[in-house]
Protein backbone atom coordinates (compact mmCIF):
# COMPACT_ATOMS: atom_id res chain seq x y z
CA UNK A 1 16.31 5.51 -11.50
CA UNK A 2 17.77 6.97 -14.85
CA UNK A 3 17.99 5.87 -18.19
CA UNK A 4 21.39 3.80 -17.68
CA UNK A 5 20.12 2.52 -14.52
CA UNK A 6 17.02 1.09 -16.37
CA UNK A 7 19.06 -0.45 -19.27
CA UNK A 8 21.19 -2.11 -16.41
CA UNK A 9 17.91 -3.56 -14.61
CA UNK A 10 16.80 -4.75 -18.02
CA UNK A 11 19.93 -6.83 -18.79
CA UNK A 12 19.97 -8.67 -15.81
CA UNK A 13 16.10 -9.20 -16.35
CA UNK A 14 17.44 -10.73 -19.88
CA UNK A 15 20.36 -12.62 -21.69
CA UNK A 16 22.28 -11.64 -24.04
CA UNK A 17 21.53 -7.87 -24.19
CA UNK A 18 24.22 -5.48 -23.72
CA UNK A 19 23.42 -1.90 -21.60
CA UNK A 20 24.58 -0.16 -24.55
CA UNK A 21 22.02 -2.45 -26.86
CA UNK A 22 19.33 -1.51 -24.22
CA UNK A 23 20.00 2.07 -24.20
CA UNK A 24 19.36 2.32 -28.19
CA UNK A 25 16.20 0.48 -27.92
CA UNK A 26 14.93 2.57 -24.93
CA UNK A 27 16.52 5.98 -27.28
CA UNK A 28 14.47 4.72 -30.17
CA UNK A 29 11.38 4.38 -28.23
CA UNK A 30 11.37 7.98 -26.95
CA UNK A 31 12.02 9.06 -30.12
CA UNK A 32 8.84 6.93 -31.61
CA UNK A 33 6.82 8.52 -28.97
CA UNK A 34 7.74 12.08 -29.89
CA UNK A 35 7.33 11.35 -33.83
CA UNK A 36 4.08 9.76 -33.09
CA UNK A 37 2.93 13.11 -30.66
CA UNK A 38 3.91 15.70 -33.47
CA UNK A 39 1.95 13.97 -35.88
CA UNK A 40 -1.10 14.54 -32.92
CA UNK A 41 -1.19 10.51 -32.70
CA UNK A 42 -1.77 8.66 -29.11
CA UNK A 43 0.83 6.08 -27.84
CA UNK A 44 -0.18 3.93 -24.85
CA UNK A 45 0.92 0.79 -23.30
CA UNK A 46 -2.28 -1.24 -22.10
CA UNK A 47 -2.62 -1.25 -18.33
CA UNK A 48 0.29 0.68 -18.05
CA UNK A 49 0.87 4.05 -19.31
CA UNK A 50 -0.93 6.90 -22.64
CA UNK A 51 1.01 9.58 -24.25
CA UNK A 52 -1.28 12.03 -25.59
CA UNK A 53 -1.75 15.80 -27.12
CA UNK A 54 -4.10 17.91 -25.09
CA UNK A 55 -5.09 21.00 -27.13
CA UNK A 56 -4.86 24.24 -25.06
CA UNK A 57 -7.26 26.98 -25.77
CA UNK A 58 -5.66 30.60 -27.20
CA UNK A 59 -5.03 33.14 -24.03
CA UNK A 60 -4.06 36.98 -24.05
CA UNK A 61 -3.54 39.06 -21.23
CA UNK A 62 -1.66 42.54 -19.84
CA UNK A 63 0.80 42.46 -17.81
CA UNK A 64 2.45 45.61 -16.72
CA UNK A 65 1.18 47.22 -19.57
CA UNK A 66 2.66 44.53 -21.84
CA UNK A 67 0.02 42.88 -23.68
CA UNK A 68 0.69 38.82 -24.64
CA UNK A 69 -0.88 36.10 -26.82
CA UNK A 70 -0.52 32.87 -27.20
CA UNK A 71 -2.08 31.18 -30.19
CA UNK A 72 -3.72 27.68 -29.80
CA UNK A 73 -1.53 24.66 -29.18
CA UNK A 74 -1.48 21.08 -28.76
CA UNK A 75 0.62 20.06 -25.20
CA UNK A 76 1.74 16.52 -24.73
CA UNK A 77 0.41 14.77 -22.20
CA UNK A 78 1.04 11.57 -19.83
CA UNK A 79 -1.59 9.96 -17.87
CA UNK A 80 -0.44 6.31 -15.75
CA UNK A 81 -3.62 3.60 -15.98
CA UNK A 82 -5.98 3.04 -13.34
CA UNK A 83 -4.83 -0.98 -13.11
CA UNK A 84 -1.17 0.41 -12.56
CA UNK A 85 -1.81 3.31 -10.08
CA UNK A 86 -3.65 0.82 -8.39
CA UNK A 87 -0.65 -2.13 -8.03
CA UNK A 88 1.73 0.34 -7.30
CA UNK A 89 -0.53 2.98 -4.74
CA UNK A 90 -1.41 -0.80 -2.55
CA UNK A 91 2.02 -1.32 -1.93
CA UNK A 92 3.13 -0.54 1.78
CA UNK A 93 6.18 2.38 2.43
């Protein structure tokens, strides 16, 4: 399912929403999410899904002579909640 196929489930979950409406709103939310992971903050949706920064150590290496380095960085993260894994993983295929 993409993003227009979402916003088309959603209006015919609810009146008087347009796809186009429903697109914005799910645009804007992405866009909240990133704001709020470059300024290192955690987003999460209770018993559902967390958007989160993981901070990754500094590495350097050689490769073919070549040496590399990459400084320390902060790597955004998504991890699904246990009470959701669990309602969708007990479904039958």
């Amino acid at each position: 399912m993409n993003k227009t196929e979402m916003a088309r489930a959603i209006s015919l979950k609810t009146e008087g929403q347009t796809i186009k409406s429903i697109v914005e709103i799910i645009d804007t939310m992405i866009d909240i999410i990133r704001d709020e992971l470059k300024a290192n903050n955690q987003v999460s949706f209770q018993s559902f899904i967390k958007f989160e920064n993981k901070k990754v150590k500094a590495k350097s290496g050689e490769i073919n002579g070549i040496k590399w380095q990459k400084d320390d960085r902060l790597v955004p993260t998504v991890k699904l909640m246990k009470k959701f894994k669990d309602e969708v993983q007990n479904e039958k295929c």
